[in-house]
PDB file of N, CA and C in Angstrom:
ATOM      1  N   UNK A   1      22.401   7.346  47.824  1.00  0.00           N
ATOM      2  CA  UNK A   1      21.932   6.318  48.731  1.00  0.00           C
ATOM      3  C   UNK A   1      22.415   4.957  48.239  1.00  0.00           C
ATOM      4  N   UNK A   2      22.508   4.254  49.234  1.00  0.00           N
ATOM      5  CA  UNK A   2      23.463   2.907  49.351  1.00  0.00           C
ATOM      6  C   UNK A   2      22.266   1.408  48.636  1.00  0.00           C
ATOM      7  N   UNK A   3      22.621   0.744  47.681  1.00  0.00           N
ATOM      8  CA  UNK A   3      21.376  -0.473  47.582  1.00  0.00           C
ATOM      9  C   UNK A   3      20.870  -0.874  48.295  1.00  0.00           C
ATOM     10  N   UNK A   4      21.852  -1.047  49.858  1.00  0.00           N
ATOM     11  CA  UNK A   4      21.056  -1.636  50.845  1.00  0.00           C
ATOM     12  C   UNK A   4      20.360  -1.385  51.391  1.00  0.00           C
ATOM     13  N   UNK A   5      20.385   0.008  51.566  1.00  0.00           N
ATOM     14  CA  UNK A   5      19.887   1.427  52.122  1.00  0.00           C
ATOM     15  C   UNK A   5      18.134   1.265  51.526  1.00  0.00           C
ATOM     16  N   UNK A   6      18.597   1.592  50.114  1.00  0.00           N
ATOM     17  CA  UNK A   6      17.087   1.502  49.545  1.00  0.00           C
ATOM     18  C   UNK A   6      16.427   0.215  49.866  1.00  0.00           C
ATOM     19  N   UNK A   7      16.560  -0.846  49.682  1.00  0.00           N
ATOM     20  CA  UNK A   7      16.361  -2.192  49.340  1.00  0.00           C
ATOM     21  C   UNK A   7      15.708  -2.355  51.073  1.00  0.00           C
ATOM     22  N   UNK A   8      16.227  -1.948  52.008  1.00  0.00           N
ATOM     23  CA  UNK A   8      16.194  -2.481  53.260  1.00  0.00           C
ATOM     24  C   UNK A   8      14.709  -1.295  53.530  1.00  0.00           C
ATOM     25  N   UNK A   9      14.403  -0.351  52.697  1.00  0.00           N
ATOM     26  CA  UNK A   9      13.146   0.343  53.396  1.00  0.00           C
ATOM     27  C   UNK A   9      11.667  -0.058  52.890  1.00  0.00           C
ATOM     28  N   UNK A  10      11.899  -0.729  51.720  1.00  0.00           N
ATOM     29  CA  UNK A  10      11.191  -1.968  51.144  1.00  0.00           C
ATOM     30  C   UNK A  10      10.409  -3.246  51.903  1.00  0.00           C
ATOM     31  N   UNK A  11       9.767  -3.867  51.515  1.00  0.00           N
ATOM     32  CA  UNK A  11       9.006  -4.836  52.535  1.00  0.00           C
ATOM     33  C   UNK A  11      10.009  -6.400  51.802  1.00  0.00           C
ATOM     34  N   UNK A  12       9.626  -6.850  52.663  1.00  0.00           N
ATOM     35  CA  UNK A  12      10.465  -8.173  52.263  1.00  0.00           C
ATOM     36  C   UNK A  12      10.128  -8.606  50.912  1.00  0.00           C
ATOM     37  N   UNK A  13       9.250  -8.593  50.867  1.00  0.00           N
ATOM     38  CA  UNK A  13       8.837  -9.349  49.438  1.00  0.00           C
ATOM     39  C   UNK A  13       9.170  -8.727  48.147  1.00  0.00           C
ATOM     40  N   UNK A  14       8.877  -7.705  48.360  1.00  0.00           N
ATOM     41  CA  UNK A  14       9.613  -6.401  47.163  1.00  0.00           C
ATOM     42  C   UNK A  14      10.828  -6.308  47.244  1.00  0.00           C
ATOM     43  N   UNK A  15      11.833  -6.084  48.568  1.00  0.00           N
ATOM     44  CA  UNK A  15      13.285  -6.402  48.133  1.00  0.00           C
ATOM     45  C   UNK A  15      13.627  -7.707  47.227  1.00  0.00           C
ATOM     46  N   UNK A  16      13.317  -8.389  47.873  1.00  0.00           N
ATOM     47  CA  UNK A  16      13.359  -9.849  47.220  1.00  0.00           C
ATOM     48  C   UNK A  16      13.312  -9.924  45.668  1.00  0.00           C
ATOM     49  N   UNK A  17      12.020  -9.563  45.080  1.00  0.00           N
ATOM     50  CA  UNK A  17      11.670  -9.609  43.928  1.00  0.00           C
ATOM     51  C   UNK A  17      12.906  -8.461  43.629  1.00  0.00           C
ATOM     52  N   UNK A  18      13.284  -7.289  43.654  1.00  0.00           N
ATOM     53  CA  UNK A  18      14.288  -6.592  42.914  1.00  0.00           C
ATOM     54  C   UNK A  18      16.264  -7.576  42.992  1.00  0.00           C
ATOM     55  N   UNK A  19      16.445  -7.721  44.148  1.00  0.00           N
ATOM     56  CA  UNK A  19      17.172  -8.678  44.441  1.00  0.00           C
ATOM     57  C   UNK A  19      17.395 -10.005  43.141  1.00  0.00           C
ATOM     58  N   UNK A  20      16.395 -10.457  42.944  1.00  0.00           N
ATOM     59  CA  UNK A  20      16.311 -11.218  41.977  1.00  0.00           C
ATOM     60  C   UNK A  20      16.212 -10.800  40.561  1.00  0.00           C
ATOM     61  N   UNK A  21      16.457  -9.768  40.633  1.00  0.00           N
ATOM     62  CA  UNK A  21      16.430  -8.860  39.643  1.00  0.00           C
ATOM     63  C   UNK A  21      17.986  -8.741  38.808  1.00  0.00           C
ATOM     64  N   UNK A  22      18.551  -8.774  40.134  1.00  0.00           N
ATOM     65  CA  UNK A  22      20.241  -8.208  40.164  1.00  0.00           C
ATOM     66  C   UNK A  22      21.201  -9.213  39.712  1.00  0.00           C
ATOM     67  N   UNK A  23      21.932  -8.996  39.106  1.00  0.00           N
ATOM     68  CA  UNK A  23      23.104  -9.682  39.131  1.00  0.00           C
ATOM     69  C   UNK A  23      23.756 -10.598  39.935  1.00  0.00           C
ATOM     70  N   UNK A  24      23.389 -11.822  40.216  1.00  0.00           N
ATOM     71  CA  UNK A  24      23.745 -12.941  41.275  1.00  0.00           C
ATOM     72  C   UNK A  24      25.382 -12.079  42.388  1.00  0.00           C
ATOM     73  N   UNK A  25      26.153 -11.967  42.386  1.00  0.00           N
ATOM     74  CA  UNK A  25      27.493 -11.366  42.879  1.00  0.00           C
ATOM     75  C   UNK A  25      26.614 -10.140  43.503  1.00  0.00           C
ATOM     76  N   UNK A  26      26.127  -9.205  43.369  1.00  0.00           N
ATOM     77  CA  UNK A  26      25.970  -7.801  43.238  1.00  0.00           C
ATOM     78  C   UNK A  26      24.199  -8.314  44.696  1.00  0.00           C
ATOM     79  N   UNK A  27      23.532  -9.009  43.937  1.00  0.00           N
ATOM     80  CA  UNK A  27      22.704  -9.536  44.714  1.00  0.00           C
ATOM     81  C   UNK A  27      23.148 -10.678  46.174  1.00  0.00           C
ATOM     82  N   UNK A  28      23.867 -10.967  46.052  1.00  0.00           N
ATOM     83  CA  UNK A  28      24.661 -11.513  47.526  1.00  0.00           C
ATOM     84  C   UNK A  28      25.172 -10.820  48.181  1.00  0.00           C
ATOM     85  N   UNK A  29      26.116 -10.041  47.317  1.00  0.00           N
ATOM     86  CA  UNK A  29      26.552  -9.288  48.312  1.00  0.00           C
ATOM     87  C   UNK A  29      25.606  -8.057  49.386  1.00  0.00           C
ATOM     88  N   UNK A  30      24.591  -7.494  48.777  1.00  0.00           N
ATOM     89  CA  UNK A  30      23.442  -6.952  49.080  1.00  0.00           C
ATOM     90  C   UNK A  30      22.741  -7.718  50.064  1.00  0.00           C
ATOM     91  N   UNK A  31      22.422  -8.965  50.289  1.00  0.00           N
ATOM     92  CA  UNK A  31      21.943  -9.990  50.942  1.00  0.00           C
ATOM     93  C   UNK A  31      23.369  -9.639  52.225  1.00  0.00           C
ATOM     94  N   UNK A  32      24.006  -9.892  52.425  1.00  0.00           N
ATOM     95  CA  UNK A  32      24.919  -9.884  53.264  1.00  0.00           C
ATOM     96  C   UNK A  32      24.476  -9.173  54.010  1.00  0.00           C
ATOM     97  N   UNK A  33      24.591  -7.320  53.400  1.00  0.00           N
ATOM     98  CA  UNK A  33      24.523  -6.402  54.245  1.00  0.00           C
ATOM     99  C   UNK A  33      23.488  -6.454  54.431  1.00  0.00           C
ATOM    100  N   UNK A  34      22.119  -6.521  54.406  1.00  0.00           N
ATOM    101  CA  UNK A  34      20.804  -6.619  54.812  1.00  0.00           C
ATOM    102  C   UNK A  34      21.072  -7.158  56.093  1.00  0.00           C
ATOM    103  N   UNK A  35      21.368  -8.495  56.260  1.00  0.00           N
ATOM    104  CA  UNK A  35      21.423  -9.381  57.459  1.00  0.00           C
ATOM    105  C   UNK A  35      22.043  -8.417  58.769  1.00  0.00           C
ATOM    106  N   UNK A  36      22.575  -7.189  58.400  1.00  0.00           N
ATOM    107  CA  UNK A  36      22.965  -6.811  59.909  1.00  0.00           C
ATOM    108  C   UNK A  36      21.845  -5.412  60.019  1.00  0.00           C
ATOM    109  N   UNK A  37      21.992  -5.199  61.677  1.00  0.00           N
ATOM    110  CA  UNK A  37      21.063  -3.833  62.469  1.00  0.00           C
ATOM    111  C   UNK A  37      21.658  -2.851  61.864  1.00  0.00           C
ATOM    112  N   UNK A  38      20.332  -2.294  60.926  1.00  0.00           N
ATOM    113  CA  UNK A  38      21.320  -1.001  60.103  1.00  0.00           C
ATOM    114  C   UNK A  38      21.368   0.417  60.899  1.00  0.00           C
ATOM    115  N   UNK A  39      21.819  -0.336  61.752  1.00  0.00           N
ATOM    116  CA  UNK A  39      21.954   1.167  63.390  1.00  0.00           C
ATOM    117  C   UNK A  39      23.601   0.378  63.720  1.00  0.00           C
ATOM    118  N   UNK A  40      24.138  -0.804  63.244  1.00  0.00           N
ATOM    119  CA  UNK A  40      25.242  -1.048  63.878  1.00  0.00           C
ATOM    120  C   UNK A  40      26.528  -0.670  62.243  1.00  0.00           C
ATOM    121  N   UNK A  41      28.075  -1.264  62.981  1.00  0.00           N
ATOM    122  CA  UNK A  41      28.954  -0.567  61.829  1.00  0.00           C
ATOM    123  C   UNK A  41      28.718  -1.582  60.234  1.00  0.00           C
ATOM    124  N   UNK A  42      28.257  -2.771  60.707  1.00  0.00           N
ATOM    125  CA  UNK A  42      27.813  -3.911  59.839  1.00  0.00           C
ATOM    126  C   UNK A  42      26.416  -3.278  58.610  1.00  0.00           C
ATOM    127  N   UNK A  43      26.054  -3.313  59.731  1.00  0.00           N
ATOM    128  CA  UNK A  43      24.495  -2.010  58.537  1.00  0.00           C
ATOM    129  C   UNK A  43      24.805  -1.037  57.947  1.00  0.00           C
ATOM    130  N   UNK A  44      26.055  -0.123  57.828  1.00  0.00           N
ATOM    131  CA  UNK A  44      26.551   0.755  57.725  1.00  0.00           C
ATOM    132  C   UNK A  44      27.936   0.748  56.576  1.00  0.00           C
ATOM    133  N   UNK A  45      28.572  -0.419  56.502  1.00  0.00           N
ATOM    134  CA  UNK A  45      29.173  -0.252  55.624  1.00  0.00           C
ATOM    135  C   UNK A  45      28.834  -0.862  54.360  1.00  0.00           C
ATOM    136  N   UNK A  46      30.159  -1.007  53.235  1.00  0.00           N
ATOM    137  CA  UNK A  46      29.590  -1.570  51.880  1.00  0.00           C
ATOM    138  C   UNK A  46      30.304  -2.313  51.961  1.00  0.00           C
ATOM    139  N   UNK A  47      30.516  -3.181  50.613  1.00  0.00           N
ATOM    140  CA  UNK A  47      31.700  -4.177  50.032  1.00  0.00           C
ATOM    141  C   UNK A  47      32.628  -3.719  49.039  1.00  0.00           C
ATOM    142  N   UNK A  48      32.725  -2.285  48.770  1.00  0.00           N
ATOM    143  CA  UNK A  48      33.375  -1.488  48.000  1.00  0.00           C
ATOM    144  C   UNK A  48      34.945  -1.549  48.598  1.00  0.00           C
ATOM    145  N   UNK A  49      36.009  -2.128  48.062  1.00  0.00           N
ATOM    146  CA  UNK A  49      37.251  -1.617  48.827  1.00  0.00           C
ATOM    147  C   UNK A  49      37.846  -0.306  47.910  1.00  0.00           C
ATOM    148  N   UNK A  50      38.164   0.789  49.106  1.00  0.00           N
ATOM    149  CA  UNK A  50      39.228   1.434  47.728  1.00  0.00           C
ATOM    150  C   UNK A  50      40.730   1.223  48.557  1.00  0.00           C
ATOM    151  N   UNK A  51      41.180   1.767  47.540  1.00  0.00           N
ATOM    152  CA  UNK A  51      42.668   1.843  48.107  1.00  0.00           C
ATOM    153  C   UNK A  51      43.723   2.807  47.959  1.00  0.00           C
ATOM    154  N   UNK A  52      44.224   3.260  48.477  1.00  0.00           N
ATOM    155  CA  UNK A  52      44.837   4.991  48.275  1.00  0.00           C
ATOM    156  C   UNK A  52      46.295   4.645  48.437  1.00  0.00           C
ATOM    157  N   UNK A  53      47.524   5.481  47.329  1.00  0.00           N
ATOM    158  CA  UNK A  53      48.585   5.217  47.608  1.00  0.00           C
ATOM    159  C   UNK A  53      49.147   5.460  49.052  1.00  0.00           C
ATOM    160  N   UNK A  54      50.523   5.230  49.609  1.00  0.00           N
ATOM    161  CA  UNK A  54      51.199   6.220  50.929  1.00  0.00           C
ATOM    162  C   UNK A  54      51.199   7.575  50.634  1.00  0.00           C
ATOM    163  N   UNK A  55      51.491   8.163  49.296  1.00  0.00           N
ATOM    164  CA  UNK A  55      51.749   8.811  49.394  1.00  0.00           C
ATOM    165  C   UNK A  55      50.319  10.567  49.093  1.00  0.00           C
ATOM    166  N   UNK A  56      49.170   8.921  49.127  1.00  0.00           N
ATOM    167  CA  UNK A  56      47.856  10.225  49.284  1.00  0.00           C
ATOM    168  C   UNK A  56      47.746  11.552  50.502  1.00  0.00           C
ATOM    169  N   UNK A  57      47.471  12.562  49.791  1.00  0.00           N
ATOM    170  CA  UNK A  57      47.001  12.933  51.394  1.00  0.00           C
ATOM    171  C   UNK A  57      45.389  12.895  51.939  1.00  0.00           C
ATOM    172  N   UNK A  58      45.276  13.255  53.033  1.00  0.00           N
ATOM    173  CA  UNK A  58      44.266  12.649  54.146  1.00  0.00           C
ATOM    174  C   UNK A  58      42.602  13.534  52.744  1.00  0.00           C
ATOM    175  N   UNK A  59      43.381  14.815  52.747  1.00  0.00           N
ATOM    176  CA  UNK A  59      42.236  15.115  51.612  1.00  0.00           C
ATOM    177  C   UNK A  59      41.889  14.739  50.000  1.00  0.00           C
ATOM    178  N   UNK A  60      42.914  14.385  49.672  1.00  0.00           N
ATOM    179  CA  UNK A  60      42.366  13.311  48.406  1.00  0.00           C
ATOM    180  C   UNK A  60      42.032  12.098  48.840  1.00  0.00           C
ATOM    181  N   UNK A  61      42.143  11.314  50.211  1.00  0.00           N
ATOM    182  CA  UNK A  61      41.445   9.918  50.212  1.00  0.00           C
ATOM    183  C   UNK A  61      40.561  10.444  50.034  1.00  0.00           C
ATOM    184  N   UNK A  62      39.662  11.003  51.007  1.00  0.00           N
ATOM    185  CA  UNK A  62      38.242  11.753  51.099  1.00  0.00           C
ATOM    186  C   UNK A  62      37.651  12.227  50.325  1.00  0.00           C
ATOM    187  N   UNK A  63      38.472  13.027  49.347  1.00  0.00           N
ATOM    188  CA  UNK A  63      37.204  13.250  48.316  1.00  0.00           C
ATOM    189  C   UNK A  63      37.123  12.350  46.966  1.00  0.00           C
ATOM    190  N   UNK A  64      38.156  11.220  47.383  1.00  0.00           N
ATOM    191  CA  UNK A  64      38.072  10.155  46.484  1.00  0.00           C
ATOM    192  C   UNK A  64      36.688   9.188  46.864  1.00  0.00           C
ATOM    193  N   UNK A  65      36.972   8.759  47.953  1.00  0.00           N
ATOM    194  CA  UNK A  65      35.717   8.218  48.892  1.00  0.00           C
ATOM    195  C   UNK A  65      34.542   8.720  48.707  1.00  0.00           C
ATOM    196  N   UNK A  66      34.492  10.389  48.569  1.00  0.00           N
ATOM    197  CA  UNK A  66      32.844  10.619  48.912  1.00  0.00           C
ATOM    198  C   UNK A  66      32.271  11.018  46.903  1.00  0.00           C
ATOM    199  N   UNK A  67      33.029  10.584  45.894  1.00  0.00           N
ATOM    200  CA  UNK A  67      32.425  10.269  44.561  1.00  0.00           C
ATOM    201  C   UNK A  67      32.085   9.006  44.804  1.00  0.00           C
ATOM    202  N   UNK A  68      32.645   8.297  45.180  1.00  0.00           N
ATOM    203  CA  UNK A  68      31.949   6.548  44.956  1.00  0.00           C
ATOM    204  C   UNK A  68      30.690   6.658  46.233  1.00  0.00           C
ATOM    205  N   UNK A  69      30.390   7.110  46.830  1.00  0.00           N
ATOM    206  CA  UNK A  69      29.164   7.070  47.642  1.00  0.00           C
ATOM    207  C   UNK A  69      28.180   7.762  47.256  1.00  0.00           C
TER     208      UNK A  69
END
């Protein structure tokens, strides 16, 4: 499960207090994704980029992708 994920089923005040907990960078960026409907693609993604050579195929992006999640 995603920080925001957790953080967002939390009441405001308790995210907050863990938030402040975090690492200023790590805690903004978390703040970001909060701010969108976590039913839209904004609520839904991270700030994680990866990046895969040309010459990956379609099944090593993927199971590169689903260790970091």
């Amino acid at each position: 499960m995603r920080r925001r994920d957790l953080l967002a089923d939390l009441s405001k005040e308790a995210s907050e207090g863990v938030l402040e907990e975090m690492p200023n960078r790590e805690a903004n960026e978390v703040r970001e994704l909060l701010a969108f409907d976590p039913s839209t693609a904004g609520g839904m993604m991270n700030t994680e980029f990866v990046f895969v050579s040309e010459e990956s195929t379609r099944r090593k992006c993927w199971s590169g992708c689903g260790r970091r999640s």
